[in-house]
Protein backbone atom coordinates (compact mmCIF):
# COMPACT_ATOMS: atom_id res chain seq x y z
CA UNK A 1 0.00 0.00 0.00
CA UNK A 2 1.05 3.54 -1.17
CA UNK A 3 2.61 5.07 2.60
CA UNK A 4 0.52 8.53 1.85
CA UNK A 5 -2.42 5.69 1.58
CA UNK A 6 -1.58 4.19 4.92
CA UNK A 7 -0.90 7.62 6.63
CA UNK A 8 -4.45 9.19 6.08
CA UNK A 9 -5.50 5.82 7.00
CA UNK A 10 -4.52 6.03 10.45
CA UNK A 11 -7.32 7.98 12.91
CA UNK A 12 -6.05 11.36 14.02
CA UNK A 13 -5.37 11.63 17.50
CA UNK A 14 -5.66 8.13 18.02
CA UNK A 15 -3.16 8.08 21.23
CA UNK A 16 -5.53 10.70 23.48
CA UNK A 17 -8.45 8.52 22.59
CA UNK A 18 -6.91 5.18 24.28
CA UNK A 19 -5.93 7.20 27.23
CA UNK A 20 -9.51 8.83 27.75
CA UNK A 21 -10.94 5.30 27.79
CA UNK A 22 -7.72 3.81 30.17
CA UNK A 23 -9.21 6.79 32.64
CA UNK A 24 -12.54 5.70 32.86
CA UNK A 25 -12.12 2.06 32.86
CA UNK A 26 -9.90 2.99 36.26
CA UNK A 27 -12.42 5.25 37.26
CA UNK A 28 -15.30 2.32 36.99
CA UNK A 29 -13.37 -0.24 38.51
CA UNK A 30 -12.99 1.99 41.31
CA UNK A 31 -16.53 2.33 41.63
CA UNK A 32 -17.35 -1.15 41.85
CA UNK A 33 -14.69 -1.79 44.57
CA UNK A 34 -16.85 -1.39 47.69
CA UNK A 35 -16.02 -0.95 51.19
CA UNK A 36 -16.89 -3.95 53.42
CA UNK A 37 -20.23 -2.87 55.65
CA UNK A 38 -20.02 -2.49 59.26
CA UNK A 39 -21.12 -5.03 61.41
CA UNK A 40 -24.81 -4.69 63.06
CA UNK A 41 -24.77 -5.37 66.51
CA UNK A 42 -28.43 -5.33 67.23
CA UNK A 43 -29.30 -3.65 71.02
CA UNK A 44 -31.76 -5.87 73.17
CA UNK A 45 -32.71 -6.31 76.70
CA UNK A 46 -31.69 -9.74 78.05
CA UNK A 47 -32.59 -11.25 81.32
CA UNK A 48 -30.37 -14.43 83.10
CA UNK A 49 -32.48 -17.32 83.84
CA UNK A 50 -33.10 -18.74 87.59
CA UNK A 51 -35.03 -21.20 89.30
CA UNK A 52 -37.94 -20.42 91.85
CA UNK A 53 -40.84 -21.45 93.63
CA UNK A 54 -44.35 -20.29 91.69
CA UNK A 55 -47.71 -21.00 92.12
CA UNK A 56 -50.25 -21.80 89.63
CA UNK A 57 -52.83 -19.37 88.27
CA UNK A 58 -54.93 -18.89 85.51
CA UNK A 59 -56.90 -15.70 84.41
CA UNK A 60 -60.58 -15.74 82.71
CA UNK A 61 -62.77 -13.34 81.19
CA UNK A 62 -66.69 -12.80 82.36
CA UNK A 63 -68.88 -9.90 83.16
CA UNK A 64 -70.57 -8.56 86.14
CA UNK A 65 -73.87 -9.81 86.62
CA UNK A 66 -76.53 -9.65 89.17
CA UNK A 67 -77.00 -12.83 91.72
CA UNK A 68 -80.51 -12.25 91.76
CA UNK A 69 -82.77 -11.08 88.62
CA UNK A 70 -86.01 -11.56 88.30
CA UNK A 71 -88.90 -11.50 85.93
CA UNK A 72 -92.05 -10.33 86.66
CA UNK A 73 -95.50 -10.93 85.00
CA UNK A 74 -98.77 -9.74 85.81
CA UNK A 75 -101.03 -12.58 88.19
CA UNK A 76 -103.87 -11.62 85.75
CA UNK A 77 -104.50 -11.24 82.21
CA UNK A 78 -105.60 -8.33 79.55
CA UNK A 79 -104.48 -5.43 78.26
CA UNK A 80 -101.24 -3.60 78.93
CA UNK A 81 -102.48 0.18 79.21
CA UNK A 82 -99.20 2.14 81.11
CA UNK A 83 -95.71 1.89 81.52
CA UNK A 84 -94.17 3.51 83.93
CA UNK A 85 -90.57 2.43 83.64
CA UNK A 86 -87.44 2.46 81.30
CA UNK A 87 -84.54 -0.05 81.19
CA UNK A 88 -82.27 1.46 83.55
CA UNK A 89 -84.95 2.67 86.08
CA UNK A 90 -83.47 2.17 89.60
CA UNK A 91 -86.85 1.38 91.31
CA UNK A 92 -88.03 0.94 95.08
CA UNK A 93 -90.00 -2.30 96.68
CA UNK A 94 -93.70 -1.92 95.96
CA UNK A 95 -93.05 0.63 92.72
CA UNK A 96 -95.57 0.32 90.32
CA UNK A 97 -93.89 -0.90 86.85
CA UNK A 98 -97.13 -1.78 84.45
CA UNK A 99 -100.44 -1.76 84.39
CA UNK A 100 -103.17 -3.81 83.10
CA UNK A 101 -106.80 -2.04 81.73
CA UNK A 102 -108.95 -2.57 85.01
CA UNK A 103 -112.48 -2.10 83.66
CA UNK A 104 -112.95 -5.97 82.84
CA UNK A 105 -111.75 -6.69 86.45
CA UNK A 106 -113.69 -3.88 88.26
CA UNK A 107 -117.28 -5.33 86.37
CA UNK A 108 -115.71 -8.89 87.80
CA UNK A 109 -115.52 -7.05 91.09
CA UNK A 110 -119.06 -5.65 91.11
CA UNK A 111 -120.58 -9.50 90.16
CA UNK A 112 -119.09 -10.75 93.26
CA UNK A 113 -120.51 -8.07 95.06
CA UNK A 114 -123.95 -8.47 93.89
CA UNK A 115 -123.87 -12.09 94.51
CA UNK A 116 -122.47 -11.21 98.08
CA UNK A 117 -125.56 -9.82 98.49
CA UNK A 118 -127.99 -12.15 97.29
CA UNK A 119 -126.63 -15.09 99.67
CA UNK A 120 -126.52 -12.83 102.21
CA UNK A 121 -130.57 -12.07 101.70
CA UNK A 122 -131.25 -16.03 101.35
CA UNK A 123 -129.43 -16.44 104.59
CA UNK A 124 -131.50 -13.72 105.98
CA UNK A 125 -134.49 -15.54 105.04
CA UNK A 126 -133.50 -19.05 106.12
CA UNK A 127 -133.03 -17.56 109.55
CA UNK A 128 -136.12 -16.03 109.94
CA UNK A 129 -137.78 -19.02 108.70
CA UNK A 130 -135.91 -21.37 111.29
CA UNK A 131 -136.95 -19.22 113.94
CA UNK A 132 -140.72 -19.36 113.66
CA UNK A 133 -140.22 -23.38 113.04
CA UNK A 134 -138.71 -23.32 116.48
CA UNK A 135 -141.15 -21.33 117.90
CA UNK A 136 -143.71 -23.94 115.90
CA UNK A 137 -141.88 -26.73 117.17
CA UNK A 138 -141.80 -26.01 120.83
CA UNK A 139 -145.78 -25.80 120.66
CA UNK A 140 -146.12 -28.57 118.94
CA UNK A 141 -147.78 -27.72 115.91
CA UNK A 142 -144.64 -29.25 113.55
CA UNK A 143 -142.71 -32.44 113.84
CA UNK A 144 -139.36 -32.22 114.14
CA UNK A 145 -138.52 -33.55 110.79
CA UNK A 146 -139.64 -30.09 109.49
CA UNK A 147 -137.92 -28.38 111.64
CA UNK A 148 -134.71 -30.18 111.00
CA UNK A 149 -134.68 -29.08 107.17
CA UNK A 150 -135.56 -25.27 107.93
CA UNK A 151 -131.90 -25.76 110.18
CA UNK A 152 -130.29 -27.48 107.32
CA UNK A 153 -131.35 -24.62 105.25
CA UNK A 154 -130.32 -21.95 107.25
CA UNK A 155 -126.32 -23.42 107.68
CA UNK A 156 -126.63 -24.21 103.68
CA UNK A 157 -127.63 -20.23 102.86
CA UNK A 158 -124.49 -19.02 105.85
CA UNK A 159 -122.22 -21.33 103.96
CA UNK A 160 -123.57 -19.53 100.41
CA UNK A 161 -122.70 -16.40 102.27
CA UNK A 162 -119.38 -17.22 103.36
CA UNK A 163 -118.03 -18.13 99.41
CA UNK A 164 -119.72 -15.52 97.61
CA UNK A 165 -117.99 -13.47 100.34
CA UNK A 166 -114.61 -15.25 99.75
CA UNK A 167 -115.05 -14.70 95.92
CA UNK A 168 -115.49 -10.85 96.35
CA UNK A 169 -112.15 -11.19 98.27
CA UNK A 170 -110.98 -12.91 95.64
CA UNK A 171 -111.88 -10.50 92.74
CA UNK A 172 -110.82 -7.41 94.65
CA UNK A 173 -106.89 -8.73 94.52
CA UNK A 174 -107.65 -9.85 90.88
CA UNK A 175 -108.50 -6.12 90.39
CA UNK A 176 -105.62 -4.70 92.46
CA UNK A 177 -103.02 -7.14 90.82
CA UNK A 178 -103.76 -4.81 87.00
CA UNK A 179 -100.77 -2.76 88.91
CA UNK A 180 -97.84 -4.78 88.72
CA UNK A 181 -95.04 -4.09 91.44
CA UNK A 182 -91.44 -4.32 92.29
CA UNK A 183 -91.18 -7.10 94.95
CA UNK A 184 -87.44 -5.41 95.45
CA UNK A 185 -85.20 -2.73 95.31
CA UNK A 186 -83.27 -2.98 92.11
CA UNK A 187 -82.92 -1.49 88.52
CA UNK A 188 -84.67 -2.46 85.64
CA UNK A 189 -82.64 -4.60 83.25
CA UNK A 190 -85.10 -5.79 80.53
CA UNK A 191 -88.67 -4.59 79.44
CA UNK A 192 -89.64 -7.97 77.20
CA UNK A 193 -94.29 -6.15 76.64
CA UNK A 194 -94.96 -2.78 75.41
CA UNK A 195 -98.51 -0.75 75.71
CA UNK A 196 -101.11 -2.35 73.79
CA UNK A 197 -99.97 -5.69 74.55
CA UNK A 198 -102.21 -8.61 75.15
CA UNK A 199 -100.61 -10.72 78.07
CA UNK A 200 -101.70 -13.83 79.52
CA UNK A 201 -100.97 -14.15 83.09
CA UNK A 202 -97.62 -14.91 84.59
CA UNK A 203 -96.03 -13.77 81.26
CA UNK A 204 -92.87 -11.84 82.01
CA UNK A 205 -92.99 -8.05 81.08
CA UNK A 206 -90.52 -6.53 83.19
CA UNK A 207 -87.08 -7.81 84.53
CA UNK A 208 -85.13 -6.32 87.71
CA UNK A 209 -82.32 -6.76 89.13
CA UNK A 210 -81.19 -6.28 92.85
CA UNK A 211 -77.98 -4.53 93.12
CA UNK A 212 -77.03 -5.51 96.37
CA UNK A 213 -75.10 -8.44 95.81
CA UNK A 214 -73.35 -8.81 92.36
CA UNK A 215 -71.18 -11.82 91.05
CA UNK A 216 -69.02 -12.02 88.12
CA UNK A 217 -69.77 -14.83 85.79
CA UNK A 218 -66.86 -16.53 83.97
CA UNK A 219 -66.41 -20.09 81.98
CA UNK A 220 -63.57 -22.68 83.09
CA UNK A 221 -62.60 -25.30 80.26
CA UNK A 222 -63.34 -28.72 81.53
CA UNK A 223 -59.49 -29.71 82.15
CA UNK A 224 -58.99 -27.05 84.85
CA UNK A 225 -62.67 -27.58 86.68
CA UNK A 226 -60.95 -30.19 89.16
CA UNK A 227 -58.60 -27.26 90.00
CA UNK A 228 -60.96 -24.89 91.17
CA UNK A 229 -61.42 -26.25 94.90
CA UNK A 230 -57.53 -25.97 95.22
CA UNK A 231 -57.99 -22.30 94.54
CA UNK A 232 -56.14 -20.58 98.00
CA UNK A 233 -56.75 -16.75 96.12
CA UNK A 234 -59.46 -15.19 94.35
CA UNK A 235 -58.63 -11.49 92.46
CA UNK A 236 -60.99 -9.81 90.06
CA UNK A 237 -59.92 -6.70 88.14
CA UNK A 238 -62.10 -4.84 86.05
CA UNK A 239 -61.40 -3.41 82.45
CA UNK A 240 -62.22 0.21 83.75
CA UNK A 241 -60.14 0.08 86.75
CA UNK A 242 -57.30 -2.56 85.87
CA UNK A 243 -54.69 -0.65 88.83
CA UNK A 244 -57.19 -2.19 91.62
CA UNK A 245 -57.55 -5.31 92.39
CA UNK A 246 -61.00 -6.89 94.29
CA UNK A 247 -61.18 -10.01 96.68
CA UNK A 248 -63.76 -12.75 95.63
CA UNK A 249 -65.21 -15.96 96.54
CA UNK A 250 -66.16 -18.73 94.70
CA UNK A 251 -69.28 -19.29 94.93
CA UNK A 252 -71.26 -21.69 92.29
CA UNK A 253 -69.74 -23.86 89.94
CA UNK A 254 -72.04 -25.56 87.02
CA UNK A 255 -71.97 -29.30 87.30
CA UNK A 256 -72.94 -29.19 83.87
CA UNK A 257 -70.90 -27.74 80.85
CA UNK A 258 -72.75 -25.47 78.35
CA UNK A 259 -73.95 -26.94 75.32
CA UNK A 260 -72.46 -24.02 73.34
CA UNK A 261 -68.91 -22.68 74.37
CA UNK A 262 -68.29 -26.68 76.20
CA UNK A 263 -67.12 -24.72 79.28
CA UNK A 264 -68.40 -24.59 82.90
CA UNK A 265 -70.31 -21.74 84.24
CA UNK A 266 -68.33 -20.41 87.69
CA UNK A 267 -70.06 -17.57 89.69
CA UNK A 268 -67.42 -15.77 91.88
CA UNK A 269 -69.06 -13.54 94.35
CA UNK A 270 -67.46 -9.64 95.43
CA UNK A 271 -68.21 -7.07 97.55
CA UNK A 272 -71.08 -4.75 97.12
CA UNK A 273 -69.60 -1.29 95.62
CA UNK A 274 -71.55 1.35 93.93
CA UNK A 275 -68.37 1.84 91.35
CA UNK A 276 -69.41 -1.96 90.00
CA UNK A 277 -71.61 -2.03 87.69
CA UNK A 278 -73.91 -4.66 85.66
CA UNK A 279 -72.55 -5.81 82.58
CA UNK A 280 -68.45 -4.30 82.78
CA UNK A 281 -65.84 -6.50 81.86
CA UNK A 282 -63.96 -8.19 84.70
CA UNK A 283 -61.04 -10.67 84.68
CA UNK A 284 -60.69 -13.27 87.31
CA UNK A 285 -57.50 -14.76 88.17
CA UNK A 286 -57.20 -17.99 90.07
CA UNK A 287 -54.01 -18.76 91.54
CA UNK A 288 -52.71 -21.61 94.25
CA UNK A 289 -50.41 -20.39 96.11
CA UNK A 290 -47.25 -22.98 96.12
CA UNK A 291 -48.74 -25.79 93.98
CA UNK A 292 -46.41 -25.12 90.95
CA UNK A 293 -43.47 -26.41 92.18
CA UNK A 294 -39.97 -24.74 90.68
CA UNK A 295 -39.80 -23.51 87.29
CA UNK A 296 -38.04 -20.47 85.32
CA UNK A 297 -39.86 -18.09 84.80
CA UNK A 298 -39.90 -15.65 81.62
CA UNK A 299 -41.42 -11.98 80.50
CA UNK A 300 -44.35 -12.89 77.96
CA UNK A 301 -42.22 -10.12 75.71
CA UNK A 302 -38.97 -13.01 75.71
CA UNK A 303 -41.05 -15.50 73.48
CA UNK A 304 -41.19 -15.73 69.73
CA UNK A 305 -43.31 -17.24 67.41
CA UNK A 306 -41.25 -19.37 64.92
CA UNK A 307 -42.68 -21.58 62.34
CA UNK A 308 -45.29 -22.35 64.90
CA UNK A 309 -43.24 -23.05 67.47
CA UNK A 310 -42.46 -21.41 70.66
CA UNK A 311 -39.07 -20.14 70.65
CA UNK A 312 -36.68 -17.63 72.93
CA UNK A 313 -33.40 -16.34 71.64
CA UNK A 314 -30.27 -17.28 74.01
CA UNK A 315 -27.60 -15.12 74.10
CA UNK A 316 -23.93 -17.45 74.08
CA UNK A 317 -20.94 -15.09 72.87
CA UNK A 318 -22.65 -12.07 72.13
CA UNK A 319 -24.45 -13.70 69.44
CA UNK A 320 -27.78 -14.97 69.37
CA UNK A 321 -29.53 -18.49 68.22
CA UNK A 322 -33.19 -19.81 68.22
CA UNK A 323 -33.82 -21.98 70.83
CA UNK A 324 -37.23 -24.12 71.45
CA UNK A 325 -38.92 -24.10 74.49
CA UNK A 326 -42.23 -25.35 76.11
CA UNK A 327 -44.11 -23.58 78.04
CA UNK A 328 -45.21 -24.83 81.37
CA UNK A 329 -48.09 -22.55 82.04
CA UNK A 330 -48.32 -19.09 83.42
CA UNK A 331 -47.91 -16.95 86.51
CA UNK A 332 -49.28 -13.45 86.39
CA UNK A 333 -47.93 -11.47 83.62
CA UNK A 334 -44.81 -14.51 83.29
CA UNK A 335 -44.63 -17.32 81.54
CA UNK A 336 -43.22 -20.72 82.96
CA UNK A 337 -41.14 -22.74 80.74
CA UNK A 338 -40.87 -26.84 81.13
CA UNK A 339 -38.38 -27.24 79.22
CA UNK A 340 -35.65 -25.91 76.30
CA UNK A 341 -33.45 -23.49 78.19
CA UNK A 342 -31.70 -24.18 82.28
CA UNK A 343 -30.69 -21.59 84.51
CA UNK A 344 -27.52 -20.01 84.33
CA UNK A 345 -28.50 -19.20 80.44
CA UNK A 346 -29.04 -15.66 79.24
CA UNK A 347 -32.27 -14.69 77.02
CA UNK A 348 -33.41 -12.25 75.11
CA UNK A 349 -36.80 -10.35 76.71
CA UNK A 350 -37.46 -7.16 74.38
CA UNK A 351 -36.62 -6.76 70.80
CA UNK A 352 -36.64 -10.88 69.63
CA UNK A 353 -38.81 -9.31 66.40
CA UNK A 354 -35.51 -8.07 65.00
CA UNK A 355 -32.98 -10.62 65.06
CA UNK A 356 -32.26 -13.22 62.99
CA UNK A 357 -29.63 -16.32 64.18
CA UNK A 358 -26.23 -15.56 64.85
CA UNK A 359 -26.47 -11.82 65.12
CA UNK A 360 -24.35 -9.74 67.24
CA UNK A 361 -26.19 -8.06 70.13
CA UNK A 362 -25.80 -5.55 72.86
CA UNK A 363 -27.45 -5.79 76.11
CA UNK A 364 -28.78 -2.62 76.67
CA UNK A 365 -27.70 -1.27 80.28
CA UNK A 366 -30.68 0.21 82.66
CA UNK A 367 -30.92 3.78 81.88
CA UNK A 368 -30.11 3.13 78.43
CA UNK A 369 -33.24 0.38 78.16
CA UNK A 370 -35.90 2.67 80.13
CA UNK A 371 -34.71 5.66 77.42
CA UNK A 372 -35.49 3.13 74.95
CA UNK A 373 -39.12 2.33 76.18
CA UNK A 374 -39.73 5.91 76.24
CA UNK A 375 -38.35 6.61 73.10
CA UNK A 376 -40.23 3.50 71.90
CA UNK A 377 -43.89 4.79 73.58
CA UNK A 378 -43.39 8.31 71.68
CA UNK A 379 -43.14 6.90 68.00
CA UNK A 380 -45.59 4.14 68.54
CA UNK A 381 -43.67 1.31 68.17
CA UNK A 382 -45.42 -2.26 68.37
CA UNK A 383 -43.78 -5.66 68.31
CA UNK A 384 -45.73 -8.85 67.90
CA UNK A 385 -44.34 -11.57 70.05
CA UNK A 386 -46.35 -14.41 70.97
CA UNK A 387 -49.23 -13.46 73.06
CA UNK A 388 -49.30 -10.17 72.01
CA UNK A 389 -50.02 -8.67 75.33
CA UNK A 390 -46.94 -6.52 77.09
CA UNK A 391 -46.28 -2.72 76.65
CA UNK A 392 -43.06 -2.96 78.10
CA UNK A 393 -42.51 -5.96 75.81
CA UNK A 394 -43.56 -3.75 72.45
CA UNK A 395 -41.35 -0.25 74.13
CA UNK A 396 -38.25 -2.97 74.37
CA UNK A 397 -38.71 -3.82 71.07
CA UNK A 398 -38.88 -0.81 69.42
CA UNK A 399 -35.94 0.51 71.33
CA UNK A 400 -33.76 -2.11 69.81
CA UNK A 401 -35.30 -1.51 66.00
């Protein structure tokens, strides 16, 4: 080839164009070239694990209830024509609740009157008549045959007297029972007839409820029934006040299960306060005092739900690992375990939502950790370990996230 040829053949500034490119394949490789990432050491709160004595206790849900309800119907039948009281109406013994439209009872009234009187004019008669016999009789002038029936009809027309007398009784309460009354002071839970109504008698129309004495009425599962006579302590808290804590007694247990829920109807009994009212939510926790033996004992915050089993994470060389555990039952706001961990070990009790095995972890010191649950409370922070149920549990957690 002609060298003029091969000369304009060659690209013009050829040598700045391979340096521009050895530039930015330094620069890219430089890029990609990235610095390793600092390790995460995860903060948690940890607690190490110890034997003790516990009793057992379990905690159930019911409501307050009356002991003593009742439902009252009118002793008569007809036509509802007043109502004097609303659910809710604290009433008096002898109140009038209902009533019933008298006229049909008052003309029932006046019949028994009128035959009152009738008897009482046959009687009248009959005696006069027995007296002349007599007088007859001790002349001589009738035999005493005759004046043996004017005697039977004289006691016969006194003994007419005496029912229809009875009967007008009788009417006058059927008249005074169209006003039904409170046969206690209570408060009127239920109105089951309405004005207008047709009622037979002894239907129920009104239900009230003494406030006196007041129970709250839970259901046991059959596998824990035989436990309730072993019961040493009786607490009831209610969902309004759950700081205070009430003394109860045990008072009626169901010797038969309900078809429905398969669980046993328990009445506990507490004192009369005018704070308690009908229908609030009350827990009842029944614990034996000493019957549990040893066990270790956990915050409900240290377990976590893995796969669908119960787990805790134990802390060996500042790292963690998943451990299985089975829990023994509970004790208050802790949880016993049975088995999986031994004292002497160290577990995690706030924050087991964000670790993962073999992660490095810090045990958060005191101040630090209550900083944390107030840090945790301000955002809003919410964990969900198993038995989602403990604030300090959820602050913990979201003082480690």
């Amino acid at each position: 080839m002609p060298a003029f040829l091969s000369m304009s053949l060659r690209p013009r500034g050829a040598a700045p164009f391979v340096l521009s490119l050895t530039l930015a394949a330094a620069l890219l490789a430089g890029c990609s070239r990235n610095d390793a990432p600092p390790e995460d050491v995860r903060p948690v709160r940890a607690l190490t694990l110890a034997t003790g004595t516990v009793g057992t206790s379990a905690e159930f849900s019911g409501d307050v209830r009356p002991r003593y309800e009742s439902r009252l119907g009118f002793r008569v039948g007809g036509k509802i024509s007043a109502r004097k009281v609303d659910v809710g109406t604290v009433v008096k013994r002898g109140q009038v609740l209902m009533q019933l439209d008298p006229q049909d009872l008052r003309l029932g009234q006046a019949q028994a009157q009128a035959n009152l009187r009738a008897a009482q004019t046959n009687y009248d008669l009959a005696r006069a008549d027995l007296k002349r016999y007599q007088d007859l009789r001790s002349q001589n002038f009738v035999a005493q045959a005759v004046l043996d029936q004017k005697l039977a009809a004289a006691h016969s027309a006194q003994a007419t007297v005496e029912a229809a007398r009875a009967a007008l009784r009788e009417q006058a309460n059927q008249t005074g029972y169209a006003s039904l009354e409170s046969d206690t002071d209570g408060v009127v839970t239920g109105i089951d007839a309405e004005v207008g109504q047709v009622v037979q008698a002894g239907t129920p129309v009104v239900r009230v409820a003494r406030t006196d004495e007041k129970e709250v009425v839970i259901g046991v599962p059959e596998d824990q029934v035989d436990e309730l006579r072993h019961v040493s302590t009786v607490k009831v808290r209610l969902w309004a006040d759950p700081n205070r804590s009430i003394d109860g007694k045990i008072r009626e247990v169901s010797p038969v299960a309900d078809p429905a829920t398969r669980t046993y109807t328990v009445k506990v009994s507490i004192p009369a306060r005018d704070d308690i009212r009908l229908g609030m939510t009350a827990v009842v926790r029944l614990a034996q005092a000493g019957g549990g033996g040893s066990a270790i004992k956990v915050p409900l915050s240290a377990l976590y739900q893995n796969k669908g089993a119960t787990s805790v994470w134990l802390i060996e060389n500042g790292a963690v690992r998943l451990v299985p555990v089975q829990v023994g039952g509970v004790d208050g706001n802790d949880v016993l375990l049975a088995g999986g961990v031994k004292p002497g070990q160290t577990i995690v009790t706030a924050g087991v939502n964000l670790l993962k095995p073999g992660q490095k972890v810090k045990v958060l010191a005191a101040d630090v950790a209550r900083r944390g649950d107030a840090e945790a409370e301000a955002t809003g922070v919410r964990g969900t370990p198993v038995g989602q149920a403990a604030p300090a549990g959820q602050a913990a957690a979201g003082a480690a996230k």
